[in-house]
N, C-alpha and C. Protein backbone atom coordinates (compact mmCIF):
# COMPACT_ATOMS: atom_id res chain seq x y z
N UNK A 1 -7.41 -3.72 -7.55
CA UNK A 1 -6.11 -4.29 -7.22
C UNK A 1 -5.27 -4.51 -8.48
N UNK A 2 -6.06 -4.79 -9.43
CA UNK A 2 -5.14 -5.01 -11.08
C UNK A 2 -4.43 -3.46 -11.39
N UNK A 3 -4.97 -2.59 -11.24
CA UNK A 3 -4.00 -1.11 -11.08
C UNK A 3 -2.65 -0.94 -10.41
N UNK A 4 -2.97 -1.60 -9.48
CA UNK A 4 -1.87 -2.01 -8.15
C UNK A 4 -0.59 -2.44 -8.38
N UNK A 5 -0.90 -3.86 -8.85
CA UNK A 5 -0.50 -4.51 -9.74
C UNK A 5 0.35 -4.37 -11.11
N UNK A 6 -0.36 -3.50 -11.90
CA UNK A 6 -0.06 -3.01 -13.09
C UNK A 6 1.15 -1.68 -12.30
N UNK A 7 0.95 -1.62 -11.35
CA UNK A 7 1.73 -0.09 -11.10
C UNK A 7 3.30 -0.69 -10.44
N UNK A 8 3.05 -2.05 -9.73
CA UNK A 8 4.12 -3.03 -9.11
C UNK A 8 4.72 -3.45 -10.35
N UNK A 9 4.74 -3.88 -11.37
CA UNK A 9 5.33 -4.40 -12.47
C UNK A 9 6.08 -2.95 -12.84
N UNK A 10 5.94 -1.52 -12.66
CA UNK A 10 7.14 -0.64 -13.18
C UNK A 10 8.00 -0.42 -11.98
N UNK A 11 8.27 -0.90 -11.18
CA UNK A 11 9.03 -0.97 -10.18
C UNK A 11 10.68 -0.71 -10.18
N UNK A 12 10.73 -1.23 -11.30
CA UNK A 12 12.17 -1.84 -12.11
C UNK A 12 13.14 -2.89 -10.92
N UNK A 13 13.98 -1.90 -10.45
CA UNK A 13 14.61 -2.54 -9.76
C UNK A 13 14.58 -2.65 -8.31
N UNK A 14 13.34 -2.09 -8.13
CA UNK A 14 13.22 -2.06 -6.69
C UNK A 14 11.85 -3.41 -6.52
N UNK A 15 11.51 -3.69 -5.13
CA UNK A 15 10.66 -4.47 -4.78
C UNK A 15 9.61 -3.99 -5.45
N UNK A 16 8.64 -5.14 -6.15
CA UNK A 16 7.58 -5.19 -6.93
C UNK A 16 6.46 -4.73 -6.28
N UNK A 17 6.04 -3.59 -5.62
CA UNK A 17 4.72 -3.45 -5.09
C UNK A 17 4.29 -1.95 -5.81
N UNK A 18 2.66 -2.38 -5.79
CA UNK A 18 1.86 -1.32 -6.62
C UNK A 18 1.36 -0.33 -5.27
N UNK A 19 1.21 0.79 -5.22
CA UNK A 19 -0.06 0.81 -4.56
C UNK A 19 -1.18 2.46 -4.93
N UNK A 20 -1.93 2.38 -4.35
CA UNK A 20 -3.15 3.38 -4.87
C UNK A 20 -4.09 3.77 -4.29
N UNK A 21 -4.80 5.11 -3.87
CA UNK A 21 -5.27 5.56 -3.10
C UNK A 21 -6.55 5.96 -3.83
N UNK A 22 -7.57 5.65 -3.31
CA UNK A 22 -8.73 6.00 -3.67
C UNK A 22 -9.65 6.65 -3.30
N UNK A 23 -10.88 7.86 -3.55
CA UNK A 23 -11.59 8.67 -2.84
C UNK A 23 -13.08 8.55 -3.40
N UNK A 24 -13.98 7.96 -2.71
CA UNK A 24 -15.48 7.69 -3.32
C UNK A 24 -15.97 9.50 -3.72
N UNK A 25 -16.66 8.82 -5.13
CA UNK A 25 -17.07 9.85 -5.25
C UNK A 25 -18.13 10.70 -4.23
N UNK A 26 -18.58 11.96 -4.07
CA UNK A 26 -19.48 12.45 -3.13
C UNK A 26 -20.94 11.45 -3.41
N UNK A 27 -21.45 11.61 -4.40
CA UNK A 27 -22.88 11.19 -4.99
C UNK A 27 -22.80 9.68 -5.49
N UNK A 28 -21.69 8.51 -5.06
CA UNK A 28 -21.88 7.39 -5.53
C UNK A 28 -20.71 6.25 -4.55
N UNK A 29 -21.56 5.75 -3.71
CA UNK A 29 -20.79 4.53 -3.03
C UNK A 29 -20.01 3.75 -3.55
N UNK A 30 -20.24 3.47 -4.81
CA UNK A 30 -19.25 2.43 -5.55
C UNK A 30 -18.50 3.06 -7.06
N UNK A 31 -18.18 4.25 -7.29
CA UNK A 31 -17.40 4.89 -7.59
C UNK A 31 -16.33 5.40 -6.97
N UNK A 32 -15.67 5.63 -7.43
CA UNK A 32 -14.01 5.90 -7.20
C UNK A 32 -13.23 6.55 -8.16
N UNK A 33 -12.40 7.56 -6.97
CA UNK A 33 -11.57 8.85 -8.33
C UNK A 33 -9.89 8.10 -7.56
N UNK A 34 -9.63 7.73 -8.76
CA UNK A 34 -8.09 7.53 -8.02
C UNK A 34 -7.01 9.50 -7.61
N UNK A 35 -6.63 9.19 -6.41
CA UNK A 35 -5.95 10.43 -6.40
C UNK A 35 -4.66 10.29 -6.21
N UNK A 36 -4.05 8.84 -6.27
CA UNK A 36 -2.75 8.81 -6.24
C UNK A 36 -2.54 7.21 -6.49
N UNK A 37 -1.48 7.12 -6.99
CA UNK A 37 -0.86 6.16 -7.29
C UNK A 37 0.69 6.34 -7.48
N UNK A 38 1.52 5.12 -6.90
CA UNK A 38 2.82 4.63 -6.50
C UNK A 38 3.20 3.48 -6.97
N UNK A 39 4.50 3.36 -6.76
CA UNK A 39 5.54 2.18 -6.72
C UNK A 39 6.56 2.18 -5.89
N UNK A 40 7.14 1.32 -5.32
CA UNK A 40 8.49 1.59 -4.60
C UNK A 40 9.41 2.19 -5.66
N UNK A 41 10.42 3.10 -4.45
CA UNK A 41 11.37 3.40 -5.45
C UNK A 41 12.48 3.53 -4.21
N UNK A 42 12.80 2.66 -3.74
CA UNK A 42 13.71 3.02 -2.79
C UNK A 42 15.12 2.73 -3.49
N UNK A 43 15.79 1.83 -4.06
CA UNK A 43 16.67 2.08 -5.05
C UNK A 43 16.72 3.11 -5.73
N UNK A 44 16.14 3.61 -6.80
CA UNK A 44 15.73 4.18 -7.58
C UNK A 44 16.19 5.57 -6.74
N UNK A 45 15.32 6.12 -5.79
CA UNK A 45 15.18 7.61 -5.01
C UNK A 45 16.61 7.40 -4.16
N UNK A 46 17.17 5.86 -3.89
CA UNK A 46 18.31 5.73 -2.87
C UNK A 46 17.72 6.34 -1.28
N UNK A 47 16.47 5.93 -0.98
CA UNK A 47 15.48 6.49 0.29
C UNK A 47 14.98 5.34 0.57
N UNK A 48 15.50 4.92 2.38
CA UNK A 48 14.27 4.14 2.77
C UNK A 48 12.99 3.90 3.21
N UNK A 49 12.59 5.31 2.91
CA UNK A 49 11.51 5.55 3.22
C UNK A 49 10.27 5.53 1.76
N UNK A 50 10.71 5.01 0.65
CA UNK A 50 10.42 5.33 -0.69
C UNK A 50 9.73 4.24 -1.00
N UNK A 51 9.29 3.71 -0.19
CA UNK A 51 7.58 2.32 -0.35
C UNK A 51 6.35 3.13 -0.93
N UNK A 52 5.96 2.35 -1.23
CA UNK A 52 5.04 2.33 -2.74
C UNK A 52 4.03 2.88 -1.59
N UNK A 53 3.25 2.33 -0.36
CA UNK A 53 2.62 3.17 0.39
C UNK A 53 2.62 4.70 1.00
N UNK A 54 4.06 4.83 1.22
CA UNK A 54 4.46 6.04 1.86
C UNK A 54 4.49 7.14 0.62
N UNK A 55 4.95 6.95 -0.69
CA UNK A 55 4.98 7.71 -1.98
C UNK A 55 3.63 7.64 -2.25
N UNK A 56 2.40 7.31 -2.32
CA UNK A 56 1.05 7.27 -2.62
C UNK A 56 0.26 8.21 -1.14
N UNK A 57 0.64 8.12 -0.54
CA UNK A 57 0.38 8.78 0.92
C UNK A 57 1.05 10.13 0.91
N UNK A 58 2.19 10.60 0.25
CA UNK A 58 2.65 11.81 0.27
C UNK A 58 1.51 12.24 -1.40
N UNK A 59 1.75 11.59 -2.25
CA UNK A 59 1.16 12.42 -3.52
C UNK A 59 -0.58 12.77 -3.15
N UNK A 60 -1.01 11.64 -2.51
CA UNK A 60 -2.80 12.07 -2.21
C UNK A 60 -2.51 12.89 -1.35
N UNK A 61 -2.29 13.61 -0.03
CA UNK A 61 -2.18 14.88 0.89
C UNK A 61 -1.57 16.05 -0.41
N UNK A 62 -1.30 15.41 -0.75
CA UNK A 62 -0.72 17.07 -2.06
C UNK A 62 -2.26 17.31 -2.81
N UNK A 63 -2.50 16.07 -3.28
CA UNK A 63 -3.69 16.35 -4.26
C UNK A 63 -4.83 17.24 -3.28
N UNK A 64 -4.89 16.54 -2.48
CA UNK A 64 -5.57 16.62 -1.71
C UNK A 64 -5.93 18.09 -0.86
N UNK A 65 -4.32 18.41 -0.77
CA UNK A 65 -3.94 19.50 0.05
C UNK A 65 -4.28 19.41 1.84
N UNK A 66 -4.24 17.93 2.23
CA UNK A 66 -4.55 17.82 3.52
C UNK A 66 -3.61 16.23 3.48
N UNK A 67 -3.14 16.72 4.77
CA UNK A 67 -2.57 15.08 5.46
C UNK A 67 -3.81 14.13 6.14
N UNK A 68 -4.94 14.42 5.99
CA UNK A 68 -5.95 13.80 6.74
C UNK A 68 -6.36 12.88 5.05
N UNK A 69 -6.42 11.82 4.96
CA UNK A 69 -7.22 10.77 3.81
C UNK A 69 -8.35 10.37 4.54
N UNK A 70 -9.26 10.95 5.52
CA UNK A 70 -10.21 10.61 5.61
C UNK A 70 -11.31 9.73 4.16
N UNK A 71 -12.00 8.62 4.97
CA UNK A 71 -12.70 8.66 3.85
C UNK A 71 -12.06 7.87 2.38
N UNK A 72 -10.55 7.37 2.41
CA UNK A 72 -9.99 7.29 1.24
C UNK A 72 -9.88 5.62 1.47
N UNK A 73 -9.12 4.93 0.35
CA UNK A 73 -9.01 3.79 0.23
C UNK A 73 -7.21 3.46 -0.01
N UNK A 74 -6.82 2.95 0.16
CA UNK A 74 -5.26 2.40 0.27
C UNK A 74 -5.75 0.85 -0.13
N UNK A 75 -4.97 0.90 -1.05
CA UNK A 75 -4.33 -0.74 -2.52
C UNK A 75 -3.23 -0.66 -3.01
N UNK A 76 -3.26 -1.25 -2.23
CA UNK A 76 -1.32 -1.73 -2.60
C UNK A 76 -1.16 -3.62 -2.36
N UNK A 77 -0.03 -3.98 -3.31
CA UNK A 77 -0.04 -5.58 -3.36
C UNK A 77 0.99 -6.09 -2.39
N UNK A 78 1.42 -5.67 -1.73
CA UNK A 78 2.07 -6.54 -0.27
C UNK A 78 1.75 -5.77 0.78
N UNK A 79 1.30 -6.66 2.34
CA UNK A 79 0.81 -6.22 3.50
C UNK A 79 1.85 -5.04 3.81
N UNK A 80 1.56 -3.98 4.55
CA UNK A 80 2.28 -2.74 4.91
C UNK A 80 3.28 -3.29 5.93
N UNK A 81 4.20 -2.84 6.01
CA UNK A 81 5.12 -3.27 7.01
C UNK A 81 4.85 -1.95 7.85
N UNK A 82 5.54 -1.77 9.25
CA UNK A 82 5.41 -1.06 9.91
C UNK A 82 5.44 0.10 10.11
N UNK A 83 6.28 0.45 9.31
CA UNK A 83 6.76 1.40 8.75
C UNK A 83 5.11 2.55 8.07
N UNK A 84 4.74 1.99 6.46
CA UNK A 84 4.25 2.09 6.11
C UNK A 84 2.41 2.56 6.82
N UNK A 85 1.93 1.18 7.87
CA UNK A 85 1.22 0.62 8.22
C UNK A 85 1.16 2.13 9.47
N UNK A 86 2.26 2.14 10.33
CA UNK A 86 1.70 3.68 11.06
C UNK A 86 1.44 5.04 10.46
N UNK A 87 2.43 5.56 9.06
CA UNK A 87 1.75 6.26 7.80
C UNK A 87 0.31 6.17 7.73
N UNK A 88 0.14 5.09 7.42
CA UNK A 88 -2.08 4.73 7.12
C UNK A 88 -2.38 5.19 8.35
N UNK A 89 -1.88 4.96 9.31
CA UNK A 89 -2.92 4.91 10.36
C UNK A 89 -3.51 7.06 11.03
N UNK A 90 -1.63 7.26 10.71
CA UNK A 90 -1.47 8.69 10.91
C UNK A 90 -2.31 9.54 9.93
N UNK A 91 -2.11 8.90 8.53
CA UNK A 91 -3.58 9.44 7.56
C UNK A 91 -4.85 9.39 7.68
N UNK A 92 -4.72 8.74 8.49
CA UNK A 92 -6.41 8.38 8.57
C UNK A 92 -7.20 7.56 7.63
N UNK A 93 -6.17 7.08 6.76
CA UNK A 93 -7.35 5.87 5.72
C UNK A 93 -8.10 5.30 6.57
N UNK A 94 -9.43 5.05 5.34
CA UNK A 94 -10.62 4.73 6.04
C UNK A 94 -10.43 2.48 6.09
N UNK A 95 -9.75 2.72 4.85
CA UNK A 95 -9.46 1.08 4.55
C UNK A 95 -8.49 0.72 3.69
N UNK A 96 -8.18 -0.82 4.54
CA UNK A 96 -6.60 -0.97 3.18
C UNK A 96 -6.80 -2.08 2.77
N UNK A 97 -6.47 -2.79 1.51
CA UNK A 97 -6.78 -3.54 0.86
C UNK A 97 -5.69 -4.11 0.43
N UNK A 98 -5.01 -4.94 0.86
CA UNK A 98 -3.49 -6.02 0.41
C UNK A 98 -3.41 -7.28 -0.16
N UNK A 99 -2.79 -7.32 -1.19
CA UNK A 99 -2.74 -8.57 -1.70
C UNK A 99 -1.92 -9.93 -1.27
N UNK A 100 -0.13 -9.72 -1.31
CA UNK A 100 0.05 -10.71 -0.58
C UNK A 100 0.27 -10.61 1.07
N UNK A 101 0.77 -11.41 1.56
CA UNK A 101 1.11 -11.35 3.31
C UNK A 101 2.72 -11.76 2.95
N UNK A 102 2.70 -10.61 4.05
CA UNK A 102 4.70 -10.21 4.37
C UNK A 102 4.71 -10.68 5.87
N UNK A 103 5.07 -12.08 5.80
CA UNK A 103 5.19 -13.36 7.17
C UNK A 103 6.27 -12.73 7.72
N UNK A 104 7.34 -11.86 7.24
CA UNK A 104 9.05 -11.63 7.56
C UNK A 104 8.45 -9.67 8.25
N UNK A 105 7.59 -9.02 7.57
CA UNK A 105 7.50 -7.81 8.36
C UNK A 105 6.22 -7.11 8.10
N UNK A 106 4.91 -8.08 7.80
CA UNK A 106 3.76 -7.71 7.32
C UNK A 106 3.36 -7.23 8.70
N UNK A 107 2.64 -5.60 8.72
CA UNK A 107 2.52 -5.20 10.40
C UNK A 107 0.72 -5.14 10.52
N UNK A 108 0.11 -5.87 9.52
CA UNK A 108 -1.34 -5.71 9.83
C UNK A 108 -1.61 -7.63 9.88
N UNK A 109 -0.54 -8.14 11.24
CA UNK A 109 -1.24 -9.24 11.53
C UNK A 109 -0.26 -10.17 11.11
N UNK A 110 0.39 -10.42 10.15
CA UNK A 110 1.62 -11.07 9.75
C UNK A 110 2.46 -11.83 10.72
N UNK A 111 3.21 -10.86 10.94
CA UNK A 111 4.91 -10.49 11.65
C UNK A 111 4.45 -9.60 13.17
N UNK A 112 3.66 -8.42 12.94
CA UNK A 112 3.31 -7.52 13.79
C UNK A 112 1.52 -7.01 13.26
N UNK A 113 0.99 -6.38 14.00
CA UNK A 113 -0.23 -5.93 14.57
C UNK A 113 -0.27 -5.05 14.59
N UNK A 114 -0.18 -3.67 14.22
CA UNK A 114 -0.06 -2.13 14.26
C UNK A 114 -1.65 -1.62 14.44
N UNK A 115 -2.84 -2.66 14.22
CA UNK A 115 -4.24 -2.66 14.23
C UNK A 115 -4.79 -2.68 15.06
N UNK A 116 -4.52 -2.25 16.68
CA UNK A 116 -4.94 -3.50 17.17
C UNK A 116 -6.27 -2.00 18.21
N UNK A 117 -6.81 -2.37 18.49
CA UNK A 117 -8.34 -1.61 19.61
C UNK A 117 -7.18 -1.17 20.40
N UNK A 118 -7.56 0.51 20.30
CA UNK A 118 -7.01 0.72 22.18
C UNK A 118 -6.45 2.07 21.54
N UNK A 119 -5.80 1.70 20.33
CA UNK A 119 -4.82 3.26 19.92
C UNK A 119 -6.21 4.55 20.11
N UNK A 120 -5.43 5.49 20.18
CA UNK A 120 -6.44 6.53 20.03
C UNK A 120 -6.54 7.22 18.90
N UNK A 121 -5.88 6.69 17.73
CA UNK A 121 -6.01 6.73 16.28
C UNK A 121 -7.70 6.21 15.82
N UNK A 122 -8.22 6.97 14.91
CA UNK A 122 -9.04 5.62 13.88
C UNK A 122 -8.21 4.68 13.16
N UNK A 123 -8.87 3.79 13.56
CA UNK A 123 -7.82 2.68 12.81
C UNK A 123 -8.96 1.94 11.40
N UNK A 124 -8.41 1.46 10.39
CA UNK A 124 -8.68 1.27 9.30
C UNK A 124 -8.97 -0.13 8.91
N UNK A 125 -10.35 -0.25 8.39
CA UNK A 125 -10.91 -1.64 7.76
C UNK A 125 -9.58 -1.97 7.32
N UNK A 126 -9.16 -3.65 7.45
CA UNK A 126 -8.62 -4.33 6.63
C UNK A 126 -8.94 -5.25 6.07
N UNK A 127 -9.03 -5.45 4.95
CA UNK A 127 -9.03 -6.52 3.86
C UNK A 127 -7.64 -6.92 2.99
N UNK A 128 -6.73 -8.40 3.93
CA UNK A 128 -6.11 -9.05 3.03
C UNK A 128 -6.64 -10.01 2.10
N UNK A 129 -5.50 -10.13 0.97
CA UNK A 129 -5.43 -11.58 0.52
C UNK A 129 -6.40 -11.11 -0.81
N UNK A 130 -6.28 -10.12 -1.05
CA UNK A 130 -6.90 -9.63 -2.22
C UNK A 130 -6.12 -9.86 -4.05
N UNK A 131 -6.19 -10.88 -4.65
CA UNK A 131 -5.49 -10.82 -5.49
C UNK A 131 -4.08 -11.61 -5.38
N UNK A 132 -4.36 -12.41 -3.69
CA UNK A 132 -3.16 -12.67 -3.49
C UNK A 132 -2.22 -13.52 -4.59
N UNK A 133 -2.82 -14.65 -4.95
CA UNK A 133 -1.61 -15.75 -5.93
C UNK A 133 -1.07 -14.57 -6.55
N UNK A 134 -1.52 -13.91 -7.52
CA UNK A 134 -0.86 -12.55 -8.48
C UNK A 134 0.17 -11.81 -7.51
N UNK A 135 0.22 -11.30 -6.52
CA UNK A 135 0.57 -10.42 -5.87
C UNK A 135 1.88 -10.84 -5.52
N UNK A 136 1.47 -11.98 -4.62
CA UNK A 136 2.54 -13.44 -4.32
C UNK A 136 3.75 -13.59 -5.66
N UNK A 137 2.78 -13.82 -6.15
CA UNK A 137 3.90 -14.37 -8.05
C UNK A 137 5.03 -13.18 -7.76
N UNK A 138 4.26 -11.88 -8.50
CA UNK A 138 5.42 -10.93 -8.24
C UNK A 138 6.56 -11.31 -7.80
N UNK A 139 6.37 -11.01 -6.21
CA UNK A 139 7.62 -11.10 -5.21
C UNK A 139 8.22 -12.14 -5.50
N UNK A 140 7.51 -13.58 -5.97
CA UNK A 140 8.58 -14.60 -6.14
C UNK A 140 9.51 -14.65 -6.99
N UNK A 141 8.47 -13.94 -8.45
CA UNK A 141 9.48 -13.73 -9.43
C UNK A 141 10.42 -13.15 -9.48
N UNK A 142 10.53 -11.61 -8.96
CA UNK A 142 11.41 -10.78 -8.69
C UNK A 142 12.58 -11.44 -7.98
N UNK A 143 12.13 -12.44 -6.57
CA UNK A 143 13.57 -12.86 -6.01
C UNK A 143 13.97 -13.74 -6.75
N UNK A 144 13.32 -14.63 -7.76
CA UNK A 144 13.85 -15.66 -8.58
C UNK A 144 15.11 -15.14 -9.73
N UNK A 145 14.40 -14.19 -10.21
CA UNK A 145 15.48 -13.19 -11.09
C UNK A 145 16.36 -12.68 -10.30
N UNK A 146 16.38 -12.51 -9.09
CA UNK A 146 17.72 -11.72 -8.59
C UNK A 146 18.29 -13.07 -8.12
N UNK A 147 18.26 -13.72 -7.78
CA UNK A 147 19.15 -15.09 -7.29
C UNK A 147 19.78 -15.62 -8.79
N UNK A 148 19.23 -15.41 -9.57
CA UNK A 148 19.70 -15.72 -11.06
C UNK A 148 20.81 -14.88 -11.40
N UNK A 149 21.10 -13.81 -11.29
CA UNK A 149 22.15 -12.78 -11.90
C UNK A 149 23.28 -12.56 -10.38
């Protein structure tokens, strides 16, 4: 999640979120090859579709050369909004890992539920609250500085 993190701090002017996709190695359960990593850039690209999830989700299917992330890991530091959150699900990540909770449009349980038994999707381990105070800070800081200028 400190990658995540570290990747949310170049954000510039867009919302502070990191995020990063991960693929166990074949021969080791607790290894990991990162195959993509993001930031928002929806300012930046002038796209609302340009969340730090959805840009980490297009670069791993390239690496990858498949829209299927079977098998992969999704880390990113704010809960997916809905948007994002049907992306994962359409990829097929195996699990997502979020740091803070988005109460205003977090869709894994928040605000909305995009998780829930019944889809005929695989739907994906979640683990919030990973890193949260850090994650949290971010976003506060960021709106603290923009209410400032």
């Amino acid at each position: 999640m400190h990658q995540a993190i570290d990747l949310a701090r170049t954000s510039g002017e867009d919302l502070p979120v990191g995020c990063l996709i991960v693929s166990p190695f074949m021969d080791s359960a607790s290894q990991f090859e990162v195959v993509a990593t993001a930031c928002n850039e929806k300012e930046k690209l002038q796209d609302p579709t340009a969340h730090a999830e959805i840009q980490a989700i297009r670069k791993a299917s390239a690496f990858k050369n498949n829209w299927r992330l079977e098998e992969t890991f999704l880390l990113t530091t704010l809960e997916p909004c809905p948007m994002c959150a049907e992306a994962i699900i359409q990829a097929r990540v195996k699990k997502i890992y979020f740091g803070a909770y988005d109460e205003k449009s977090g869709a894994c349980g928040s605000a909305f539920n995009l998780f829930q038994k019944g889809r005929i999707y695989p739907l994906p381990e979640i683990i919030g609250g990973v890193e949260e105070e850090l994650c949290s800070k971010l976003l506060l800081d960021f709106f603290q500085k923009r209410r400032q200028t």
